[in-house]
PDB file of N, CA and C in Angstrom:
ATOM      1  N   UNK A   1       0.812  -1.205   0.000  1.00  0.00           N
ATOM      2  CA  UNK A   1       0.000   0.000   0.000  1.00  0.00           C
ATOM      3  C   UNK A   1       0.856   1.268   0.000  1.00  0.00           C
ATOM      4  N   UNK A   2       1.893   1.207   0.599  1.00  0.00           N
ATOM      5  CA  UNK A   2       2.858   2.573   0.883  1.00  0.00           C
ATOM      6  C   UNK A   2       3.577   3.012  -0.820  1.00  0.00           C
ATOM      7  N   UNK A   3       3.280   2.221  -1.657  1.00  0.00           N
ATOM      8  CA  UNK A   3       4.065   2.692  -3.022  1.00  0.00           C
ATOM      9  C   UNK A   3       2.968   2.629  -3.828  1.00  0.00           C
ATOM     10  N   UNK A   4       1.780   3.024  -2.791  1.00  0.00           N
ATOM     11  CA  UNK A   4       0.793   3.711  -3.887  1.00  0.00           C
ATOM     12  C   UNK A   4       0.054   4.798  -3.233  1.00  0.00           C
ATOM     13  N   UNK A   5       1.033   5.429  -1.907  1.00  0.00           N
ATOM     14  CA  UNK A   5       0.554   6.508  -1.515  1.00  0.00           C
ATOM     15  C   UNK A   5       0.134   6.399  -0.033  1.00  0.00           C
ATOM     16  N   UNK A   6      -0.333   5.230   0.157  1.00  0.00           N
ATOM     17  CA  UNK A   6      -1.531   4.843   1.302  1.00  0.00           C
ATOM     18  C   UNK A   6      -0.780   4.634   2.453  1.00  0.00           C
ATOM     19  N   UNK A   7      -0.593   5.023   3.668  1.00  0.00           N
ATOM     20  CA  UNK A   7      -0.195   4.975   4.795  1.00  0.00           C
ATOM     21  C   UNK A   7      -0.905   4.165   5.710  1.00  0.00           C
ATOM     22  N   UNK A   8      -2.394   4.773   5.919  1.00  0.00           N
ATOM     23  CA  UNK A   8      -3.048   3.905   7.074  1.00  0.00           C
ATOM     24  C   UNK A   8      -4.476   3.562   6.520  1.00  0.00           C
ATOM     25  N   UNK A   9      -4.785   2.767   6.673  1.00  0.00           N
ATOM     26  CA  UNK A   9      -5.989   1.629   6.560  1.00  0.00           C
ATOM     27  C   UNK A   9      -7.155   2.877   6.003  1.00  0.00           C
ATOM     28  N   UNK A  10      -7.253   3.819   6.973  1.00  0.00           N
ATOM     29  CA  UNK A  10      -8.021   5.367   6.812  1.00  0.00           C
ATOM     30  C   UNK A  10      -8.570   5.495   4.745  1.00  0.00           C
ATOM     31  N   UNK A  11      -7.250   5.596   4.527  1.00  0.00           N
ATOM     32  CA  UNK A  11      -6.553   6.253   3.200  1.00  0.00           C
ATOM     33  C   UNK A  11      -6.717   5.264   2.227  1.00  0.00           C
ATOM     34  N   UNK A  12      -7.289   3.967   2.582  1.00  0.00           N
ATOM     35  CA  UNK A  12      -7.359   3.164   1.387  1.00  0.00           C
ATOM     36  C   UNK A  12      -8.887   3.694   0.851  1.00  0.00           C
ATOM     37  N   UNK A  13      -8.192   3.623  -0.747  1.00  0.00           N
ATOM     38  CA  UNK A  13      -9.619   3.745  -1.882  1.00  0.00           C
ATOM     39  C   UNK A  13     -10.542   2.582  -1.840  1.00  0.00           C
ATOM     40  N   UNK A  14     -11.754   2.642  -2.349  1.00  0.00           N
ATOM     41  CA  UNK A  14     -12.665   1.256  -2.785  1.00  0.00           C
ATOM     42  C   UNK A  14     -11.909   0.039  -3.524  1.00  0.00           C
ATOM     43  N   UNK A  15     -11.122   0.739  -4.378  1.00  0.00           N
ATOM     44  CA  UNK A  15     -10.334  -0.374  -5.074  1.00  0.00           C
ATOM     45  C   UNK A  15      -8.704  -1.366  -4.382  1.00  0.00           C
ATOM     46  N   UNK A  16      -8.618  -0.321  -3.142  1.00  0.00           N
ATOM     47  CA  UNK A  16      -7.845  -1.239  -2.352  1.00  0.00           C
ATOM     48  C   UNK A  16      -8.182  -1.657  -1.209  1.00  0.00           C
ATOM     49  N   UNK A  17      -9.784  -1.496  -0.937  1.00  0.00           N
ATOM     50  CA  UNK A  17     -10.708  -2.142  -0.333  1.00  0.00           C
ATOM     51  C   UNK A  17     -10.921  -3.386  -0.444  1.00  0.00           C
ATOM     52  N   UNK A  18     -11.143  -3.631  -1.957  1.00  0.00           N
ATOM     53  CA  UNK A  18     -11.715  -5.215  -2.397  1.00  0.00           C
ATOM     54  C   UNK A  18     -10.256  -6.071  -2.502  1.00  0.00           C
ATOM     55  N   UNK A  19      -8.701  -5.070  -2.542  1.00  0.00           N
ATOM     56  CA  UNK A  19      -8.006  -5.927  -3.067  1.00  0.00           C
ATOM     57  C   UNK A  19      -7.384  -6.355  -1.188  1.00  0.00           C
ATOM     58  N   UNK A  20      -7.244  -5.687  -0.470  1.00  0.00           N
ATOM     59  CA  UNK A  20      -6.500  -5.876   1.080  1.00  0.00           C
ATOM     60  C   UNK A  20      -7.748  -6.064   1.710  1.00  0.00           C
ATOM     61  N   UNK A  21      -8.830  -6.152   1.714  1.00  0.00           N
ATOM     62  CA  UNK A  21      -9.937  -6.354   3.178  1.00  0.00           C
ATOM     63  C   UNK A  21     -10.779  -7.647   2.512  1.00  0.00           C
ATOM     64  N   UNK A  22     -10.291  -8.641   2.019  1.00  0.00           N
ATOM     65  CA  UNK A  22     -11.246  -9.469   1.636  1.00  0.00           C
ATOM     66  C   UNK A  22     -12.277  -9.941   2.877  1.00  0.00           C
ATOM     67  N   UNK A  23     -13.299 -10.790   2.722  1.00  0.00           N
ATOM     68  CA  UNK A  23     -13.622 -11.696   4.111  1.00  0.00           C
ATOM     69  C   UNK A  23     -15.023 -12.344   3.823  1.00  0.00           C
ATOM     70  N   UNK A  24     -14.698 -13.954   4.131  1.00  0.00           N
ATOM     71  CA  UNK A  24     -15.491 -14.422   4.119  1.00  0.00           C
ATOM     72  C   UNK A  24     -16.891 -14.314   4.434  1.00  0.00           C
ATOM     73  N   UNK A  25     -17.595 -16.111   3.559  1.00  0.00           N
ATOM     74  CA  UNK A  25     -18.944 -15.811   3.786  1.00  0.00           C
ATOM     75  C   UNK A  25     -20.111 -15.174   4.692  1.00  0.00           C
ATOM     76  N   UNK A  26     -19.215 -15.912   5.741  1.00  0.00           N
ATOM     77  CA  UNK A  26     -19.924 -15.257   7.114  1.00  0.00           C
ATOM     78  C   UNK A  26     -19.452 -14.135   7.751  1.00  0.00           C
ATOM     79  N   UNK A  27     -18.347 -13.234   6.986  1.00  0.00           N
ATOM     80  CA  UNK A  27     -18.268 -11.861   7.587  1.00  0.00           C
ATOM     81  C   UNK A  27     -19.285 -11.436   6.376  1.00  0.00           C
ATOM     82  N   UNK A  28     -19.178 -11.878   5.891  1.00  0.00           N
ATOM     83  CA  UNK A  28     -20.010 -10.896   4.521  1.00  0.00           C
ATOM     84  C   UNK A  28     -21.764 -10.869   5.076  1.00  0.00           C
ATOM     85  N   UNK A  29     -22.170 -11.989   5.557  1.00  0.00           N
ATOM     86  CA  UNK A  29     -23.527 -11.974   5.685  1.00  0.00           C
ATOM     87  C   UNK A  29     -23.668 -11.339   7.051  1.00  0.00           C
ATOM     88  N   UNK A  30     -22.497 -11.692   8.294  1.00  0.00           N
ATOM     89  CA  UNK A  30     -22.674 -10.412   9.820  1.00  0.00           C
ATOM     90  C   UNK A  30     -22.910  -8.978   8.923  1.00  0.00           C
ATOM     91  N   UNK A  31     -21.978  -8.652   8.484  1.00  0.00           N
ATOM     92  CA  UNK A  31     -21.922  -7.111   8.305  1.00  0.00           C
ATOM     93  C   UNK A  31     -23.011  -6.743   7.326  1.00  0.00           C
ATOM     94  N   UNK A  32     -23.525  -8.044   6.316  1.00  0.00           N
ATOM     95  CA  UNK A  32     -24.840  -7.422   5.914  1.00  0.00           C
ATOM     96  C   UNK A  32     -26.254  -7.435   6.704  1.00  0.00           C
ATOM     97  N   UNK A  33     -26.196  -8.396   7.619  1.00  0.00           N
ATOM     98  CA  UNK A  33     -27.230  -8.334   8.334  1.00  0.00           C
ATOM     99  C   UNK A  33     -27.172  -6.869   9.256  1.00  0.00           C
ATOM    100  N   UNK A  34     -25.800  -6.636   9.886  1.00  0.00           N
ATOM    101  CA  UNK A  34     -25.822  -5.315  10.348  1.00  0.00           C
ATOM    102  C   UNK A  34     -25.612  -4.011   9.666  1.00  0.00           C
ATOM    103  N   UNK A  35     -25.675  -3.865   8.286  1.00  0.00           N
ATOM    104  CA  UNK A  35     -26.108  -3.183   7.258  1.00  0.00           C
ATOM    105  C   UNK A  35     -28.015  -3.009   7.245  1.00  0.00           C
ATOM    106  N   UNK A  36     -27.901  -3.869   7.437  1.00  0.00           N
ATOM    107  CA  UNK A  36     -29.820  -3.167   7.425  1.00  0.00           C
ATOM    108  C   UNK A  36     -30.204  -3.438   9.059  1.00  0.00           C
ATOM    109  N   UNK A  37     -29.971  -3.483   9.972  1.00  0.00           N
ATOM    110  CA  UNK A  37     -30.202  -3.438  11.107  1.00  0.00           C
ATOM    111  C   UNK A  37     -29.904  -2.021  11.193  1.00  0.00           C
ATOM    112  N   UNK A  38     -28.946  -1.287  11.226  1.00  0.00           N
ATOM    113  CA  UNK A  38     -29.021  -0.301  11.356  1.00  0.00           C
ATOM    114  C   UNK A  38     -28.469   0.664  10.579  1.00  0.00           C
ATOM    115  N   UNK A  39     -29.056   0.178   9.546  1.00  0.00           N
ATOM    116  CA  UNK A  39     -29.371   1.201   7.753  1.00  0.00           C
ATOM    117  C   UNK A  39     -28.364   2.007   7.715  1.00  0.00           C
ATOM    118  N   UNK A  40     -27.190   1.093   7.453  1.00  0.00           N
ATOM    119  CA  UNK A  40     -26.100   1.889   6.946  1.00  0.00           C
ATOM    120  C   UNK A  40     -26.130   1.895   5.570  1.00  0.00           C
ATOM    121  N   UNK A  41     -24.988   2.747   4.809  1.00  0.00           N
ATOM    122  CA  UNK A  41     -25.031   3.227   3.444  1.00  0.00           C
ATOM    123  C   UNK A  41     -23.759   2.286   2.861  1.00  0.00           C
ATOM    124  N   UNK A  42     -23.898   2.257   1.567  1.00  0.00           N
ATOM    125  CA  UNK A  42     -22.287   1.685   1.203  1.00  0.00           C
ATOM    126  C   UNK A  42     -20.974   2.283   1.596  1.00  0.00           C
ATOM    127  N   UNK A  43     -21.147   3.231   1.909  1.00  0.00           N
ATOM    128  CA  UNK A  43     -19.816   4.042   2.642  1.00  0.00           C
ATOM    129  C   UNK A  43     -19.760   3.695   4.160  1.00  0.00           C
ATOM    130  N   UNK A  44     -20.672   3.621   4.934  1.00  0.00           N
ATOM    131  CA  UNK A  44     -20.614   2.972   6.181  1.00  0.00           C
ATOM    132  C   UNK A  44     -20.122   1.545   5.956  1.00  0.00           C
ATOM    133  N   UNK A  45     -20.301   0.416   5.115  1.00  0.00           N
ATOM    134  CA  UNK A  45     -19.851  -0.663   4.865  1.00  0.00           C
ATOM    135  C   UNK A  45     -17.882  -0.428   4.269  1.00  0.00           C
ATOM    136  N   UNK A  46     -17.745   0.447   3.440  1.00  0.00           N
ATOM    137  CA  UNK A  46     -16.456   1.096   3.433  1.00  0.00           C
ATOM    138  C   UNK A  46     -15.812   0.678   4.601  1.00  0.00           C
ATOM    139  N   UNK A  47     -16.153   1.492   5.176  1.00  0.00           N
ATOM    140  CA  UNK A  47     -15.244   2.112   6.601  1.00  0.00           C
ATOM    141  C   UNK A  47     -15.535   1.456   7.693  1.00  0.00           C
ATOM    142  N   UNK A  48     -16.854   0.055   8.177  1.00  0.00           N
ATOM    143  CA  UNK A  48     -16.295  -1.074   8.845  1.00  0.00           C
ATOM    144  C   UNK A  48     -15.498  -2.117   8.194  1.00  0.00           C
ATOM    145  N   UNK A  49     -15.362  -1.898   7.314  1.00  0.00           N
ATOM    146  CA  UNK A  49     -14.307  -3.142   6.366  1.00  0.00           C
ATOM    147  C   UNK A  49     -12.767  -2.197   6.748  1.00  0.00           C
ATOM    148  N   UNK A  50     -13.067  -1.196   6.712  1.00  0.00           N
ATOM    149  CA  UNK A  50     -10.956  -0.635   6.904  1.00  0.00           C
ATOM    150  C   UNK A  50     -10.746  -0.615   8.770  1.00  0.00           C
ATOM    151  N   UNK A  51     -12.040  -0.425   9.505  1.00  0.00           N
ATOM    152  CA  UNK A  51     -11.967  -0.543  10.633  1.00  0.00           C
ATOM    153  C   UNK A  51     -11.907  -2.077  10.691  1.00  0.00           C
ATOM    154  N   UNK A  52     -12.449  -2.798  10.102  1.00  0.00           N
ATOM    155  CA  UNK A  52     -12.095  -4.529  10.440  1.00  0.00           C
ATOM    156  C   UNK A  52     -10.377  -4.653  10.256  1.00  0.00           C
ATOM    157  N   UNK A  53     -10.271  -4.442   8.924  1.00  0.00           N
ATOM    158  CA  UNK A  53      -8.596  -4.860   9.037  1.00  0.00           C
ATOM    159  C   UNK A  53      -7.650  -3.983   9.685  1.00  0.00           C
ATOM    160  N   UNK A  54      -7.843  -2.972  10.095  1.00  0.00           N
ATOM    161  CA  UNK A  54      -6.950  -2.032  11.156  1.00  0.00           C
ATOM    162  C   UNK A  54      -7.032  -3.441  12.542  1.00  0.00           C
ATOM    163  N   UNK A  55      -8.291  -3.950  12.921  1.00  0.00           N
ATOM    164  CA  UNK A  55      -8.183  -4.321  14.082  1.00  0.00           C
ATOM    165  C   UNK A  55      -7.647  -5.746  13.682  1.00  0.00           C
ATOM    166  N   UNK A  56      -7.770  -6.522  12.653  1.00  0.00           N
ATOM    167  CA  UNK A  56      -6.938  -7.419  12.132  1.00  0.00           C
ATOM    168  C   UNK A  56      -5.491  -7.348  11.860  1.00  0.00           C
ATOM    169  N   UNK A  57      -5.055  -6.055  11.898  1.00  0.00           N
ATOM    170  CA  UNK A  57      -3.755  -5.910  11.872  1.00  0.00           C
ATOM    171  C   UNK A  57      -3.066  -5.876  13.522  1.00  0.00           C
ATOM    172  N   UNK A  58      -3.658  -5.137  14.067  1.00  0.00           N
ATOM    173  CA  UNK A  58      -3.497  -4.924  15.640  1.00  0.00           C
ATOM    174  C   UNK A  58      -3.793  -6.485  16.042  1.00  0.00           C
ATOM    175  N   UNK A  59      -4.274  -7.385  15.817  1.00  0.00           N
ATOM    176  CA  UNK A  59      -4.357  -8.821  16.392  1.00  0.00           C
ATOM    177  C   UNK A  59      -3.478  -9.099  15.313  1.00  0.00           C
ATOM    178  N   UNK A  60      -2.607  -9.442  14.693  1.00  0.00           N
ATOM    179  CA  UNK A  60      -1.593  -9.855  14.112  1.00  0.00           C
ATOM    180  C   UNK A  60      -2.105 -10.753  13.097  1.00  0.00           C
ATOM    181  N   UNK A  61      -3.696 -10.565  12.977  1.00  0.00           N
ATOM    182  CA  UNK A  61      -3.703 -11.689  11.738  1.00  0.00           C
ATOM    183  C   UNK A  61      -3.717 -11.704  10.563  1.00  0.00           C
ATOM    184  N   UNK A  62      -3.710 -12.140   9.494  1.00  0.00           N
ATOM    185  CA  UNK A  62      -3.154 -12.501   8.125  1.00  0.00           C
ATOM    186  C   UNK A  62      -4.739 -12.034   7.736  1.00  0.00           C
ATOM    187  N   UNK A  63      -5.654 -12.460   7.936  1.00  0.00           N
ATOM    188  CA  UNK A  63      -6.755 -12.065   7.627  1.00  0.00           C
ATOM    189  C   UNK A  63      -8.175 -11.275   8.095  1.00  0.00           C
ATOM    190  N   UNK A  64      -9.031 -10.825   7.861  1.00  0.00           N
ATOM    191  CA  UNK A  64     -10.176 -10.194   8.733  1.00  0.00           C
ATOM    192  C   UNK A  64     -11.318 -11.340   8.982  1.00  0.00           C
ATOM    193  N   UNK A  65     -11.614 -11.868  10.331  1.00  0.00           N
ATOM    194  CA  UNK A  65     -12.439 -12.719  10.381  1.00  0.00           C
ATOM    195  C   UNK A  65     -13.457 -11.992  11.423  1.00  0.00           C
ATOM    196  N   UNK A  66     -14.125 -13.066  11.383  1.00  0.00           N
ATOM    197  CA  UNK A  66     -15.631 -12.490  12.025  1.00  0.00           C
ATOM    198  C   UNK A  66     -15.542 -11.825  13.988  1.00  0.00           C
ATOM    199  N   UNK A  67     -14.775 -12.128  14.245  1.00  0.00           N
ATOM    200  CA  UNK A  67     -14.274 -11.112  15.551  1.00  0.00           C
ATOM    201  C   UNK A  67     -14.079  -9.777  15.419  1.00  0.00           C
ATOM    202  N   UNK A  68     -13.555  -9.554  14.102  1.00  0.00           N
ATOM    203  CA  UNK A  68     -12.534  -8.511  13.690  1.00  0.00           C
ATOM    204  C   UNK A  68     -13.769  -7.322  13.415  1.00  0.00           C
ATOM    205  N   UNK A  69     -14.555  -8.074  12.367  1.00  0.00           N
ATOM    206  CA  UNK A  69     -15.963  -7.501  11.997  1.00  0.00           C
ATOM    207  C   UNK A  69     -16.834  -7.030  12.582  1.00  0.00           C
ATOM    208  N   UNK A  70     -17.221  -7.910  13.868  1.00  0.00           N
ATOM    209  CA  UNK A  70     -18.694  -7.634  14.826  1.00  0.00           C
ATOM    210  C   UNK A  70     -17.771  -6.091  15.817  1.00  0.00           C
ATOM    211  N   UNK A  71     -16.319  -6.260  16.130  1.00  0.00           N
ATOM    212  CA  UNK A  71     -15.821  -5.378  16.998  1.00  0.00           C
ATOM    213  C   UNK A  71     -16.157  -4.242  16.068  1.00  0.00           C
ATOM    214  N   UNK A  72     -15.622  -4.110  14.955  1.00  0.00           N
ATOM    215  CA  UNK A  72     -15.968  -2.895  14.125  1.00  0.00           C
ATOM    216  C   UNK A  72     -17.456  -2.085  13.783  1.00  0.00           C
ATOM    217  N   UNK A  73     -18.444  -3.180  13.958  1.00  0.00           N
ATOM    218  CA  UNK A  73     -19.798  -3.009  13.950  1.00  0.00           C
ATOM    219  C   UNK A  73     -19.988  -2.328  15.386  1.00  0.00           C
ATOM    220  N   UNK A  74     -19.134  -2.820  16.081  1.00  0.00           N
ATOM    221  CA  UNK A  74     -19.619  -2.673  17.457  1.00  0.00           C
ATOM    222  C   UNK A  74     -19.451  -1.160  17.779  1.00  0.00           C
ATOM    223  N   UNK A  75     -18.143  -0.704  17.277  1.00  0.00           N
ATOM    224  CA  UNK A  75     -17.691   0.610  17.158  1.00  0.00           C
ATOM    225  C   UNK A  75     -18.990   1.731  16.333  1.00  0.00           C
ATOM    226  N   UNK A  76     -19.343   1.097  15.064  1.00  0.00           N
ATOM    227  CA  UNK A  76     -19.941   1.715  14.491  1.00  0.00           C
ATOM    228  C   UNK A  76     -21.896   2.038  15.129  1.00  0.00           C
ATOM    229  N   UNK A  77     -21.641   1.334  15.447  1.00  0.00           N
ATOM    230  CA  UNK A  77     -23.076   1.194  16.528  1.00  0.00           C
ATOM    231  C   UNK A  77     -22.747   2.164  17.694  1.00  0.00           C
ATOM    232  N   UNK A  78     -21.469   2.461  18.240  1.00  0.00           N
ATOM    233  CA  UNK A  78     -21.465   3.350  19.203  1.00  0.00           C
ATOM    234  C   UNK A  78     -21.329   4.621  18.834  1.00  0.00           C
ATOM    235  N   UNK A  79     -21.372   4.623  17.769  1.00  0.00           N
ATOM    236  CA  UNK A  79     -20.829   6.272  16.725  1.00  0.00           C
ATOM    237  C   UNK A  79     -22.624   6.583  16.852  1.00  0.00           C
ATOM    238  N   UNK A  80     -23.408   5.543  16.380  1.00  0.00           N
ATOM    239  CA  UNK A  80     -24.658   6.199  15.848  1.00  0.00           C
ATOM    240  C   UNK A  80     -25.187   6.236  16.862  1.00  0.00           C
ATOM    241  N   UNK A  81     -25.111   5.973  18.206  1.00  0.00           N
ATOM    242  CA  UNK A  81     -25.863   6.007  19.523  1.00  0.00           C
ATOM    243  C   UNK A  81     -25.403   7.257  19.893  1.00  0.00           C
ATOM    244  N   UNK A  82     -24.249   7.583  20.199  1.00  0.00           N
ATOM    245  CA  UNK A  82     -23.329   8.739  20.763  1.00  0.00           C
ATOM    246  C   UNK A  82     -23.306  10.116  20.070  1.00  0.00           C
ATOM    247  N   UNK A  83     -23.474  10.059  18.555  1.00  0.00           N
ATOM    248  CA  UNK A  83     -23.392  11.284  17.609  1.00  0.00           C
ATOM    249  C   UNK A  83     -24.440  12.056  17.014  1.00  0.00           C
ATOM    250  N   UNK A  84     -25.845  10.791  17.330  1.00  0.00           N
ATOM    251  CA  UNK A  84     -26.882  10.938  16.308  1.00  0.00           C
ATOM    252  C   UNK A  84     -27.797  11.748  17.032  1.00  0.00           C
TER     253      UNK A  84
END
């Protein structure tokens, strides 16, 4: 990512979204079920996918799995309680 500009997880585009935050079936269906639970937009789905692998990086793992995901939801659920 750094020799295409990108420093922190923040700063990644959509297109180095799909290529560094992959995640399985069952992160895909948590975060869509909590996509309409609490009617987020495709840009809210953005930015728990770069908040998933920030916290996948901080746990040292190779990939974003479903821990990584619900914590990020979890975050994002406290944004819309706290801000809204």
């Amino acid at each position: 990512l750094r020799a295409e500009g990108v420093f922190a997880n923040a700063q990644m585009s959509p297109r180095h979204i799909r290529r560094f935050c992959p995640i399985d079936r069952e992160c895909e269906q948590m975060l869509e079920r909590a996509m309409t639970r609490l009617g987020l937009s495709a840009r809210a789905y953005d930015r728990i996918l770069k908040v998933s692998r920030t916290i996948a990086d901080l746990d040292g793992a190779e990939g974003i799995g479903a821990a990584h995901v619900a914590e990020a939801v979890g975050y994002r659920s406290l944004d819309r309680t706290y801000w809204t």
